[in-house]
Protein backbone atom coordinates (compact mmCIF):
# COMPACT_ATOMS: atom_id res chain seq x y z
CA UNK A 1 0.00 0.00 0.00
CA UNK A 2 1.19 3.13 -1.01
CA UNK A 3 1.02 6.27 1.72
CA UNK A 4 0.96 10.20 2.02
CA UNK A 5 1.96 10.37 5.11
CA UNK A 6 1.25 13.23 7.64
CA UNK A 7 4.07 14.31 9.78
CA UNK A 8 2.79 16.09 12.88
CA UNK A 9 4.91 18.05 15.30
CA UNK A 10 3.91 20.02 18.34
CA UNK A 11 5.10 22.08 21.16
CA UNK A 12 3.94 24.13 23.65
CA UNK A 13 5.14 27.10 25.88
CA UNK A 14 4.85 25.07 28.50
CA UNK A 15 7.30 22.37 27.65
CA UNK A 16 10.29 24.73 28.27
CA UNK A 17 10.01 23.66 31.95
CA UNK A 18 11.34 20.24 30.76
CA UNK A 19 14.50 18.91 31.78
CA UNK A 20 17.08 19.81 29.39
CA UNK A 21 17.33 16.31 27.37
CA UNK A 22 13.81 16.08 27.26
CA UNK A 23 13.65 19.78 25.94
CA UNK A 24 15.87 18.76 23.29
CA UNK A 25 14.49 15.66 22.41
CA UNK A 26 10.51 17.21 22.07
CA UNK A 27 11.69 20.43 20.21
CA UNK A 28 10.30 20.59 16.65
CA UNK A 29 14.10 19.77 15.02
CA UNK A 30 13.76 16.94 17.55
CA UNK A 31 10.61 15.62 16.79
CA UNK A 32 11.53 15.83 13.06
CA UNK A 33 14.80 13.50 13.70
CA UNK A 34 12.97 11.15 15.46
CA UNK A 35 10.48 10.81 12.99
CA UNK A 36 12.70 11.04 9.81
CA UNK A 37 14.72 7.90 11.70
CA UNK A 38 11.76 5.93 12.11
CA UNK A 39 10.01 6.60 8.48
CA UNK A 40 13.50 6.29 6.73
CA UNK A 41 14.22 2.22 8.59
CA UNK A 42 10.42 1.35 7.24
CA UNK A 43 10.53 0.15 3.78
CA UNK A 44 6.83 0.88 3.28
CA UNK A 45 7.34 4.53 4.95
CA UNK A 46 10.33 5.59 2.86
CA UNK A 47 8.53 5.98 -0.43
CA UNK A 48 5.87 7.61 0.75
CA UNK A 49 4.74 11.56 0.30
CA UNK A 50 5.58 13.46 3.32
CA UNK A 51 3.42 16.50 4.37
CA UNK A 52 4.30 18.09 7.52
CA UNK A 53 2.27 19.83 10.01
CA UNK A 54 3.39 21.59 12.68
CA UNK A 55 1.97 23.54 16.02
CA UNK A 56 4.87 25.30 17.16
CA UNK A 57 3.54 27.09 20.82
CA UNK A 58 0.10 25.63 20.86
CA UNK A 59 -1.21 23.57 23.93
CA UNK A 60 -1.76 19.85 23.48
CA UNK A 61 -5.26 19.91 25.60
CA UNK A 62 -7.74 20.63 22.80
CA UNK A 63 -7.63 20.54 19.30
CA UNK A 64 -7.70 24.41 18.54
CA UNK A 65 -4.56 24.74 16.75
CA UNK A 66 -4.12 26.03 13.06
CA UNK A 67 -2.36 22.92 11.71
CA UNK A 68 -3.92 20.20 13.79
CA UNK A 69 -7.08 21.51 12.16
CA UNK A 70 -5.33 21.45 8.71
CA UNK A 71 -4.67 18.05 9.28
CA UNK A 72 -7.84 16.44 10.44
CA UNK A 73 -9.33 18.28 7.43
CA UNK A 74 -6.98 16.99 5.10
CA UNK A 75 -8.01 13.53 6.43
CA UNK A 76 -11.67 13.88 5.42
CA UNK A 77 -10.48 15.01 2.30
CA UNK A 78 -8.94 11.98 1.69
CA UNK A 79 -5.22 13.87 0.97
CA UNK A 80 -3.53 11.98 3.93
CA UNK A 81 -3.49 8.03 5.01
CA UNK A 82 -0.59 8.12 7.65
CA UNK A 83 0.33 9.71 10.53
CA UNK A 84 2.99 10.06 12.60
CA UNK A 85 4.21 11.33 16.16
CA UNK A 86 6.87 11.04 18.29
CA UNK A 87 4.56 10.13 21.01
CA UNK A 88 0.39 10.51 21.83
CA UNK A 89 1.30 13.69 23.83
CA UNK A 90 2.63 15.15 21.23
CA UNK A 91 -1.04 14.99 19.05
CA UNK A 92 -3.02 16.07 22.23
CA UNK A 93 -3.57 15.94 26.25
CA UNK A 94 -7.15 15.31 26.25
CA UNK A 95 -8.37 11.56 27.01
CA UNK A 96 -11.34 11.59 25.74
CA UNK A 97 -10.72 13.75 22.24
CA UNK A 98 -7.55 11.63 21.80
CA UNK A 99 -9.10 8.38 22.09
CA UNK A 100 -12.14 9.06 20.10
CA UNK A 101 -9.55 10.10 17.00
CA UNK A 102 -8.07 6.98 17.42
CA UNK A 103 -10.28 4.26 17.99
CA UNK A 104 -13.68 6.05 15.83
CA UNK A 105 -12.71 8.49 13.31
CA UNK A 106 -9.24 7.70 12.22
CA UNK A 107 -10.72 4.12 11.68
CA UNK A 108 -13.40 5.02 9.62
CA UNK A 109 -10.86 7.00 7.48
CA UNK A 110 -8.64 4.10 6.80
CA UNK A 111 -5.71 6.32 8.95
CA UNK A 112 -2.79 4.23 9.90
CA UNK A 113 -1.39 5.76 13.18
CA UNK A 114 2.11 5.30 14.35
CA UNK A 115 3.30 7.00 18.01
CA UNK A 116 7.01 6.39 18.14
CA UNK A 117 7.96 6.73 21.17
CA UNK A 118 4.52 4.76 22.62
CA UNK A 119 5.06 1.60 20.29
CA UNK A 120 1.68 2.10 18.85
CA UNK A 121 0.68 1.53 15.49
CA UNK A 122 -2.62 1.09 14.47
CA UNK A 123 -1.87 -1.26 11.65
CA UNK A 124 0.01 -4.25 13.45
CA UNK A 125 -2.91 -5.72 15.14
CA UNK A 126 -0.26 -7.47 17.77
CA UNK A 127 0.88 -4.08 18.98
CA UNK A 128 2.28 -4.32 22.47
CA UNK A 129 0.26 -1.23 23.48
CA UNK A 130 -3.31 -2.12 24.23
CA UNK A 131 -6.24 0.04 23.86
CA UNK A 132 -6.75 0.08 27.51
CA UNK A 133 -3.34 1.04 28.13
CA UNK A 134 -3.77 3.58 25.54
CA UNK A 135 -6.13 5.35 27.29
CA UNK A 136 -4.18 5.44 30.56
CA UNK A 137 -1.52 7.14 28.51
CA UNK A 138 -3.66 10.00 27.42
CA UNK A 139 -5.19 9.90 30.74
CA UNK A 140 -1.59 10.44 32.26
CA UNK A 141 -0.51 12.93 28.80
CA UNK A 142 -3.59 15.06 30.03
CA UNK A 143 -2.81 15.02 33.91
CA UNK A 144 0.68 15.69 33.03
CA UNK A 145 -0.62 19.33 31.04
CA UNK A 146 -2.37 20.06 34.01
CA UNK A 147 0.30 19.46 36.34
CA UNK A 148 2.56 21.83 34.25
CA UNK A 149 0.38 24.15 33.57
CA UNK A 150 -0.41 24.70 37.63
CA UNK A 151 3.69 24.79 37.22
CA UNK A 152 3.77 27.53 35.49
CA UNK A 153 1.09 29.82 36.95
CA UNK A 154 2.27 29.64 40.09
CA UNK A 155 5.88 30.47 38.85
CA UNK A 156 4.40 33.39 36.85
CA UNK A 157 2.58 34.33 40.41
CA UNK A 158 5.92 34.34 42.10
CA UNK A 159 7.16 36.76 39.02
CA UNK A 160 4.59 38.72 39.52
CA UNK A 161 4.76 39.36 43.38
CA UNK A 162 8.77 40.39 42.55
CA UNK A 163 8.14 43.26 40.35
CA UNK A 164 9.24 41.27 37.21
CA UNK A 165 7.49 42.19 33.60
CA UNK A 166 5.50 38.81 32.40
CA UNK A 167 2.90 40.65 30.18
CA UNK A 168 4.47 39.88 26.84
CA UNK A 169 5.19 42.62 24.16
CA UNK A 170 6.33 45.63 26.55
CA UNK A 171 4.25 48.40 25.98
CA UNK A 172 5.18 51.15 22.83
CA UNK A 173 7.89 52.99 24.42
CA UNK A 174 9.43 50.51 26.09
CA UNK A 175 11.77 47.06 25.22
CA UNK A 176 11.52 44.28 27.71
CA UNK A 177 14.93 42.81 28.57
CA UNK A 178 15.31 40.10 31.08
CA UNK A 179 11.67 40.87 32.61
CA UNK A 180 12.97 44.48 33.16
CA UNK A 181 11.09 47.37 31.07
CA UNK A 182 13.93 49.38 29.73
CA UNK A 183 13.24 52.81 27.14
CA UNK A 184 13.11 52.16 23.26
CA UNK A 185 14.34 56.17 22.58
CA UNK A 186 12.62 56.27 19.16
CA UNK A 187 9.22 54.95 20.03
CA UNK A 188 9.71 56.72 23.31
CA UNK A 189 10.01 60.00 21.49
CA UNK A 190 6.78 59.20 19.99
CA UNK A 191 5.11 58.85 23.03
CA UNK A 192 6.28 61.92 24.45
CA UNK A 193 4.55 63.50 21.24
CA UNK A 194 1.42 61.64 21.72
CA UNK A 195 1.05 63.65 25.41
CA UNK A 196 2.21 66.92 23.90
CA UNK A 197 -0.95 67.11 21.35
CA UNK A 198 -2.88 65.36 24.74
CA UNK A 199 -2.18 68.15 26.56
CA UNK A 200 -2.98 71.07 23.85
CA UNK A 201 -6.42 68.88 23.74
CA UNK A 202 -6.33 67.68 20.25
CA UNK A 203 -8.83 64.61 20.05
CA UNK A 204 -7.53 60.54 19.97
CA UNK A 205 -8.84 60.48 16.43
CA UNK A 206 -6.79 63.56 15.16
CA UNK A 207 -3.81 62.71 17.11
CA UNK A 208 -3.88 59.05 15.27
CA UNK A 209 -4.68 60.88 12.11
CA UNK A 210 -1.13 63.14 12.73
CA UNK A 211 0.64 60.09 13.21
CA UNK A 212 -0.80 57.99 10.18
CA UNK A 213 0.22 61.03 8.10
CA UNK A 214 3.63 61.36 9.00
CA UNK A 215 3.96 57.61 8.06
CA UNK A 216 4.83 56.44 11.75
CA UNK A 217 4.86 53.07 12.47
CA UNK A 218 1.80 51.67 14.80
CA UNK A 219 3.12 49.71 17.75
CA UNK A 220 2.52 46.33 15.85
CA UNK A 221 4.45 47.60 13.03
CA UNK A 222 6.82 49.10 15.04
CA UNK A 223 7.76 45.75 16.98
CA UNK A 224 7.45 43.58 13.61
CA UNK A 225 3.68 41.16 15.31
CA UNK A 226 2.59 42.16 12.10
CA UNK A 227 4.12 42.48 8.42
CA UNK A 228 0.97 43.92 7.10
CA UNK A 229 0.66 48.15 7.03
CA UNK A 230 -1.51 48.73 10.31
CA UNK A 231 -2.76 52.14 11.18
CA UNK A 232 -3.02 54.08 14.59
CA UNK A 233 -6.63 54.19 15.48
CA UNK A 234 -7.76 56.25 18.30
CA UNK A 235 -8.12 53.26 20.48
CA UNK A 236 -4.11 52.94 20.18
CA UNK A 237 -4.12 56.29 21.61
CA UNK A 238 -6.58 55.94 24.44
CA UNK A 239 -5.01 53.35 25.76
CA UNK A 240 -1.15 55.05 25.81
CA UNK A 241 -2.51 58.10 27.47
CA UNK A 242 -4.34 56.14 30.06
CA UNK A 243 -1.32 53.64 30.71
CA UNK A 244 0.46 54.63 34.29
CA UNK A 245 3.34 52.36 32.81
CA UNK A 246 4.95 55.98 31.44
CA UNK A 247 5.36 57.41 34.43
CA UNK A 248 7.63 54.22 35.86
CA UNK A 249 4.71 52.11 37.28
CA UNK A 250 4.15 48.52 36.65
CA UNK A 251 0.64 47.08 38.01
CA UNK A 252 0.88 43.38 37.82
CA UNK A 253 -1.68 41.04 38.36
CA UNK A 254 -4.36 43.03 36.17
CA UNK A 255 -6.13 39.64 34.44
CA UNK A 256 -6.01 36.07 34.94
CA UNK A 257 -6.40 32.93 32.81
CA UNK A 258 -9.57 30.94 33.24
CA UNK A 259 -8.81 28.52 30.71
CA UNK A 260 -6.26 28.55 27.72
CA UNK A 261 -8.69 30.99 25.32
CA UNK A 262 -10.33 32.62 28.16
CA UNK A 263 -9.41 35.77 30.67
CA UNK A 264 -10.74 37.33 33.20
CA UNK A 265 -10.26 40.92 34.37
CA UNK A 266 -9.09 41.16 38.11
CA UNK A 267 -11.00 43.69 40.32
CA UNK A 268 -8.63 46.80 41.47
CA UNK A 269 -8.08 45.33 44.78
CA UNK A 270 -5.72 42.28 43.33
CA UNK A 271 -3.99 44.11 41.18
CA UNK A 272 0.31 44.20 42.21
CA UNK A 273 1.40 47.79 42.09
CA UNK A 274 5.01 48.74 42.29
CA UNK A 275 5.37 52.60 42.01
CA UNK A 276 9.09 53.81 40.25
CA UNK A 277 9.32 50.43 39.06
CA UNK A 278 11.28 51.42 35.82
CA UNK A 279 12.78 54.62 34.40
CA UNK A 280 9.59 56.86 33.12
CA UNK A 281 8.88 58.71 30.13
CA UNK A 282 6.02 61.35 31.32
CA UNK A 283 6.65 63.14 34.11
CA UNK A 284 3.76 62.76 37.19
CA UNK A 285 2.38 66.03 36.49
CA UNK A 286 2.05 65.70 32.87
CA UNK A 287 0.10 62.65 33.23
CA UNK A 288 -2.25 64.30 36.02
CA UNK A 289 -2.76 67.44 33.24
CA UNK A 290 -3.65 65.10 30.75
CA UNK A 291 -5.95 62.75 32.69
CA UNK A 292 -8.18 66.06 33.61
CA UNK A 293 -8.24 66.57 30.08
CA UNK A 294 -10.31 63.46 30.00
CA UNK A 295 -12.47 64.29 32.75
CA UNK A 296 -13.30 67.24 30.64
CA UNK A 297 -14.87 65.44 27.69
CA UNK A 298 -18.42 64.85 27.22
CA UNK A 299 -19.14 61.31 28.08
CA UNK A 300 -20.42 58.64 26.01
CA UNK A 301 -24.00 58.74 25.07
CA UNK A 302 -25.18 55.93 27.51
CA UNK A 303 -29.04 55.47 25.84
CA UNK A 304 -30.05 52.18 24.58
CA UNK A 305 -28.91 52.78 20.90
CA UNK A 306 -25.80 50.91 21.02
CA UNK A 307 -26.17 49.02 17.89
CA UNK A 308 -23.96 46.09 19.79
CA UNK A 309 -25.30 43.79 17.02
CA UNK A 310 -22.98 45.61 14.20
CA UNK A 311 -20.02 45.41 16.69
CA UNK A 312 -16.54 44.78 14.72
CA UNK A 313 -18.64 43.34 11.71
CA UNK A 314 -18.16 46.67 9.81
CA UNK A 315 -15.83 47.16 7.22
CA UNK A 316 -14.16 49.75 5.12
CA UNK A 317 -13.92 48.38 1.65
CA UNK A 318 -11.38 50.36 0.60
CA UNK A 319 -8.50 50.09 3.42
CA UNK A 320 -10.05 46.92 5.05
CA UNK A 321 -10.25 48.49 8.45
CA UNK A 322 -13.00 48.06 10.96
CA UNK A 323 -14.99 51.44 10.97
CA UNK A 324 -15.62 53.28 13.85
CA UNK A 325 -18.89 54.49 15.04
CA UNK A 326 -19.42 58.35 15.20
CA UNK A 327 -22.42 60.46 16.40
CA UNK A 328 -23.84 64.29 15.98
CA UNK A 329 -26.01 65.36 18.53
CA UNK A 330 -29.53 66.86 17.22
CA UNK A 331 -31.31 69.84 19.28
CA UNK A 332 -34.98 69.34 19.17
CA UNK A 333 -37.97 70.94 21.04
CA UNK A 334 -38.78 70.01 24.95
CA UNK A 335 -34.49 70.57 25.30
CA UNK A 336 -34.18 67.22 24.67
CA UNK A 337 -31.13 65.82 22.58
CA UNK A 338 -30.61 62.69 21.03
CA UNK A 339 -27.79 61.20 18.72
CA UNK A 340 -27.13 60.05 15.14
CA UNK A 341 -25.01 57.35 14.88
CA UNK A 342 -23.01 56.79 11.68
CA UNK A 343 -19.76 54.55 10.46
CA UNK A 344 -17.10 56.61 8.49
CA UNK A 345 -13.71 55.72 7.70
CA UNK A 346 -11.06 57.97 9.53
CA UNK A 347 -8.34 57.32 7.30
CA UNK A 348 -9.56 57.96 3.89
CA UNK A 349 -6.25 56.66 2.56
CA UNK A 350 -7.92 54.71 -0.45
CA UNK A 351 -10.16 55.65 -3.42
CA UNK A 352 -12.49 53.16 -2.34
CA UNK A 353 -12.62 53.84 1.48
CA UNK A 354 -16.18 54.89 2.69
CA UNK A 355 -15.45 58.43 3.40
CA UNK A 356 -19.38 59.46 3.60
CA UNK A 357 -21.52 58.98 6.39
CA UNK A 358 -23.65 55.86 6.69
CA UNK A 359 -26.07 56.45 9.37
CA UNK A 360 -26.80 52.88 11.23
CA UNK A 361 -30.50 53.10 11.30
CA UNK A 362 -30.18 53.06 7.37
CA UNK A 363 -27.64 50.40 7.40
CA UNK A 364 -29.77 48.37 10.10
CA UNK A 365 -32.87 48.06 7.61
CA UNK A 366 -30.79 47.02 4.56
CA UNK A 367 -29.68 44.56 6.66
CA UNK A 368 -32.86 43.86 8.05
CA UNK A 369 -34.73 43.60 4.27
CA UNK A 370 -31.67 41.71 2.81
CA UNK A 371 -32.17 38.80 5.67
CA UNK A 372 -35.41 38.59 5.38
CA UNK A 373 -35.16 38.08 1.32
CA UNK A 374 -32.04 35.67 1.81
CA UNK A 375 -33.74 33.33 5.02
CA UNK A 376 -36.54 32.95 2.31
CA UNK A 377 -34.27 31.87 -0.44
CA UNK A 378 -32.17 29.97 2.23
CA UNK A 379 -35.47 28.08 3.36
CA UNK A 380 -36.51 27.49 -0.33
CA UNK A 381 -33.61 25.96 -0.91
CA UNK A 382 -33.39 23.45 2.34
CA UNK A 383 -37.01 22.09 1.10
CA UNK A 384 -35.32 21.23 -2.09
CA UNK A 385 -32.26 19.88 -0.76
CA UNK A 386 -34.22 17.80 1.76
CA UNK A 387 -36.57 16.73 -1.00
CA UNK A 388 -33.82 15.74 -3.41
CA UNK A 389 -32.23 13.68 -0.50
CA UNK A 390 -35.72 11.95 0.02
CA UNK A 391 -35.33 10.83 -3.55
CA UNK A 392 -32.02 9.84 -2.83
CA UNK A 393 -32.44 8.12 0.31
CA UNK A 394 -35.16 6.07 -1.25
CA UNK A 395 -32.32 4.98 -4.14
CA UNK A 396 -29.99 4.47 -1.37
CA UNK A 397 -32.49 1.81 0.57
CA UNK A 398 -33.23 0.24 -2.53
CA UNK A 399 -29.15 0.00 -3.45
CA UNK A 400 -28.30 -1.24 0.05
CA UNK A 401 -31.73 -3.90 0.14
CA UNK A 402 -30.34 -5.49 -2.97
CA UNK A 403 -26.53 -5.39 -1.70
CA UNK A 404 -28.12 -7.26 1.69
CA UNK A 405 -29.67 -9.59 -0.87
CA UNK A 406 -26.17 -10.42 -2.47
CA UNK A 407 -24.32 -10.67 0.13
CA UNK A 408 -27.05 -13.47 2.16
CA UNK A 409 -26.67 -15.26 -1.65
CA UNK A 410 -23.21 -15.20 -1.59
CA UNK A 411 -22.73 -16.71 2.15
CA UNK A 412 -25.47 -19.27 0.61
CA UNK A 413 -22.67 -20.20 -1.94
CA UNK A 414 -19.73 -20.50 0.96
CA UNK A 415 -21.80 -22.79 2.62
CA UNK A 416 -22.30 -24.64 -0.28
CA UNK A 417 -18.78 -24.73 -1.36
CA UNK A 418 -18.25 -25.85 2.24
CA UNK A 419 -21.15 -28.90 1.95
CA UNK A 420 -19.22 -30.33 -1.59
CA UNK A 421 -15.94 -29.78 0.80
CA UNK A 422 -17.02 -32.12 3.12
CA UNK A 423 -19.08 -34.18 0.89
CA UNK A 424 -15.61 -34.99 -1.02
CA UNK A 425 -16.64 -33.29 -4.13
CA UNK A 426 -13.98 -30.35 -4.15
CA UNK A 427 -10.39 -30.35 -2.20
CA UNK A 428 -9.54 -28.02 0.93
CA UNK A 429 -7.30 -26.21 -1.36
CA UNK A 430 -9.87 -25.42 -3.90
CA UNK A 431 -12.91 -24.72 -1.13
CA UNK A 432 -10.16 -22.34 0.87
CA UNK A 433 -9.51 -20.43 -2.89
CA UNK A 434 -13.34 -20.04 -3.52
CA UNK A 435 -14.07 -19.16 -0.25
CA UNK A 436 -11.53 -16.20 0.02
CA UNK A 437 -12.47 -14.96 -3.31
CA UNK A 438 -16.32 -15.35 -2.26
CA UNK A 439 -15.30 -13.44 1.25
CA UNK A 440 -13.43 -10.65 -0.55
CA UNK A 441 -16.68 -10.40 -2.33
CA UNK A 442 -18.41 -9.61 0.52
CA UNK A 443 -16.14 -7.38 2.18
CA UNK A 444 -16.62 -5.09 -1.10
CA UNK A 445 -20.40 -5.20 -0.90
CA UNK A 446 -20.17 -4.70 2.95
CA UNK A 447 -17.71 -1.25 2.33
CA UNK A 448 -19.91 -0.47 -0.84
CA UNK A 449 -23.09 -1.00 2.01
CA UNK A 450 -21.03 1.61 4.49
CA UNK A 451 -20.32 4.29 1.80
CA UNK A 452 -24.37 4.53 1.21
CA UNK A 453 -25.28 4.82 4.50
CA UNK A 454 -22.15 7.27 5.39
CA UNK A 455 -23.85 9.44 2.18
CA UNK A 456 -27.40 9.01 3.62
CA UNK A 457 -26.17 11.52 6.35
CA UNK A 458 -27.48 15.05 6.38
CA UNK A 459 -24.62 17.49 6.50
CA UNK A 460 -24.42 19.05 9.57
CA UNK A 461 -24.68 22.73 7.82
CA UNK A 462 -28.60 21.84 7.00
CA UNK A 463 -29.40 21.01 10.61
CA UNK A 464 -27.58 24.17 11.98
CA UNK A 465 -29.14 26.12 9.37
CA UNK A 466 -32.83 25.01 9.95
CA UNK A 467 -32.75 25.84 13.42
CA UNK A 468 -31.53 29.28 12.45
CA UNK A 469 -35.15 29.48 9.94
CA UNK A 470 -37.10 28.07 12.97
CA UNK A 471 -35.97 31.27 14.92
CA UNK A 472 -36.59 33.10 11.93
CA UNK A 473 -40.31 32.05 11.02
CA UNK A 474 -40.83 31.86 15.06
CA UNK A 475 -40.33 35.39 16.03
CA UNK A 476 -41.21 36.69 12.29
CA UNK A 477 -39.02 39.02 12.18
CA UNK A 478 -35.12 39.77 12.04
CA UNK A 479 -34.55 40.66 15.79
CA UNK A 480 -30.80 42.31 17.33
CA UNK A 481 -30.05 38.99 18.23
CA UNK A 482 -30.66 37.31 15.21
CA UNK A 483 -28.53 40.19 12.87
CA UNK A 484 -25.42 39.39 15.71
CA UNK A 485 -25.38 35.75 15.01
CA UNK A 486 -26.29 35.91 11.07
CA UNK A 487 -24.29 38.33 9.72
CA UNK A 488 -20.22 37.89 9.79
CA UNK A 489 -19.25 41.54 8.29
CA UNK A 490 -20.09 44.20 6.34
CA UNK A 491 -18.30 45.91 3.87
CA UNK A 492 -19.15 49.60 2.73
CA UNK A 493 -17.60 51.16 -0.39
CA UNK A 494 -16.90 54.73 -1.26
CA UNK A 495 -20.35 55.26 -3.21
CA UNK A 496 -22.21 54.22 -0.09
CA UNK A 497 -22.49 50.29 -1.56
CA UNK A 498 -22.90 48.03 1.21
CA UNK A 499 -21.79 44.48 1.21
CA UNK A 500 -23.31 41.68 3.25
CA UNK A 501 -21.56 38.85 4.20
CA UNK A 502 -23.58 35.87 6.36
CA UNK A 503 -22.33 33.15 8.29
CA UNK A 504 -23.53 29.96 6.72
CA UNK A 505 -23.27 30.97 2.91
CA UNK A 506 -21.57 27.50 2.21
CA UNK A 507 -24.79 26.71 2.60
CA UNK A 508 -25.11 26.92 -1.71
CA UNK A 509 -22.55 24.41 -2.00
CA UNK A 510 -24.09 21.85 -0.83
């Protein structure tokens, strides 16, 4: 049998606090040795097509990670038939995920398996690893990731407590060397001028403008996270004149992990302060001036019309930036004032960017007429999948009735074969021929059988999607809620066009 063969490496931040051979020996150019070795002294490894994966800072206890997901998809395409590890571990933590890969879906794929280091290989049906002591391997992989990872948030507690800087990228202004925040002069000097125009009471919006038009590098630029042109947004500049970091303070301690994708803001009263921590650069009083600038501005407009349901979903078409959303406040009679809300894009830097106002109560019933049109085309459509898959599954029962039919003949022939066997008529060697080629037979009709029924399946997309309709034709009408979890973004073009972009499009594919 001929393989493309899947080589999958993996390691996490947490397996620094290995001993050093063991560091060594799970590093990615140490899983790829190991592996290389093993595939390279197989004969009916060596000629196969290698495709390599790899997870390089992703935690083994769930299956969240960009090439892990590459790879299980490339499986149910049919691309891959092999994989390989160094060890279980080294796939995933997680007992129960683990073991349902390998004993249900990897299975029904025709995957062979192979963990090196755990003698397992799904193909030798005498492998010395049993399924039960499979399990108590990924039972022990998964306590292990626990065990470190309680390891290393108590060590980062301990860092923490001693005034040490564990948040990452240091904050624009600033390098981070050896925990220590220590000043970056250039981006320092930009800092310096992003409290000057503070303090002469230029807006966030204008200052980022300033900066975006002198061609200075946003802090993601700047410290090379990102390769792509990113812009300064007045969020960038909120949160630099707010930060007590530039006047030599460190405040540990501000968030904490609840699990590996989700944190958890810390109430004031946890937080780990340490006043002249570092070497500033703002002066105490210039910070105080600026903060009162704040305290000047009008607040927020705290009514109900929020709009939450277009949060982050709206684009400029032009630049590709998320738009902002602006207000002008309209006197009417009794003294009372309300607010327009509209998305504009602040940078303009494009022919196509959306430089005119869209007002969101315009944009929020195009949305609202376009879902209603497209739930009734989507539901249209559903009825005629679901009646072409009647048809179908009628063809299917007929197909797998007559393969039944066959294969009940078939074991009538074996036991045939079997009675002029014993009856003299034929010799073992010619009743154990026809019997093998009578068996493949039915192994072919059995597979043939599987296939069918595998195909009889609705895909999952049609059963999400008709509980979206349900909502739909329940409540009659598009609702906050219901624009929030249908639409995935919009996109608005310099002539006003607006784009609409739903979640379960793929929907027509099917």
């Amino acid at each position: 049998m001929s393989y493309t063969t899947a080589i999958y490496l993996r390691l996490s931040d947490d397996d620094n606090d290995l001993d050093t051979i063991k560091t060594e020996s799970s590093s990615i150019a140490g899983q790829r040795i190991i592996i290389n070795d093993f595939i390279n002294s197989h004969t009916e490894l060596k000629k196969s097509n290698l495709i390599e994966y790899c997870d390089d800072g992703y935690s083994g206890v769930n299956f969240r990670r960009p090439s892990v997901i590459k790879l299980l998809d490339d499986v149910k395409s049919g691309i891959i038939n092999c994989i390989i590890v160094k060890d279980l571990s080294r796939f995933g933590r997680n007992l129960i995920e683990v073991g349902n890969y390998l004993e249900q879906i990897f299975p029904i794929f025709n995957i062979r398996f192979i963990a090196i280091n755990d003698n397992y290989d799904s193909s030798t049906k005498n492998s010395c690893t049993s399924n039960i002591e499979i399990a108590f391997r990924n039972l022990m992989n998964e306590e292990y990731s626990r065990d470190i990872s309680a390891k290393v948030k108590a060590t980062k507690k301990i860092q923490k407590k001693q005034g040490l800087f564990i948040g990452g990228a240091a904050p624009y202004g600033y390098k981070a060397e050896n925990k220590n925040l220590v000043i970056d002069e250039c981006a320092a000097d930009i800092v310096k001028k992003i409290f000057e125009m503070a303090e002469m009471e230029i807006s966030f919006i204008n200052i980022a403008k300033a900066l975006n038009s002198e061609n200075i590098p946003s802090r993601s630029n700047y410290s090379g996270r990102s390769s792509k042109k990113n812009y300064w947004k007045a969020k960038d500049i909120s949160n630099i004149l707010h930060n007590r970091v530039y006047v030599g303070t460190l405040i540990n301690n501000r968030k904490k992990s609840i699990s590996p994708r989700v944190v958890k803001e810390n109430s004031v009263q946890d937080w780990i302060i340490f006043e002249n921590h570092h070497e500033a650069i703002i002066d105490a009083k210039t910070f105080e001036r600026v903060q009162k600038c704040f305290n000047k501005s009008t607040p927020r407009n705290k009514s109900k019309c929020f709009y939450e349901e277009f949060k982050r979903k709206v684009y400029c078409k032009g630049c590709g930036k998320v738009l902002q959303r602006h207000y002008i406040s309209n006197s009417h009679f009794k003294n009372k004032e309300t607010k327009s809300f509209f998305y504009k894009c602040d940078y303009g830097i494009y022919d196509n960017c959306c430089t005119e106002r869209v007002y969101i109560e315009h944009l929020k019933e195009i949305v609202t007429n376009f879902l209603n049109t497209y739930l009734n085309i989507i539901s249209n459509k559903i009825k005629a999948i679901k009646q072409k898959q009647t048809e179908i599954k009628n063809k299917a029962l007929k197909n797998i009735s007559d393969i039944d039919a066959e294969i009940k003949q078939i074991e009538s022939t074996i036991l045939m074969e079997y009675t002029n066997y014993r009856g003299n008529v034929i010799s073992k060697d010619e009743f154990v021929s026809r019997r093998e080629k009578l068996s493949n037979k039915i192994h072919t009709l059995k597979l043939k059988k599987e296939k069918i029924n595998s195909d009889l399946k609705a895909p999952e997309i049609i059963t999400e999607t008709e509980k979206i309709l349900k909502d739909f034709f329940d409540y009659k009408t598009i609702t906050d809620e219901m624009i929030g979890e249908l639409v995935n973004k919009i996109y608005i073009s310099s002539n006003s066009k607006i784009e609409i972009e739903v979640n379960f499009k793929d929907i027509f594919n099917i």
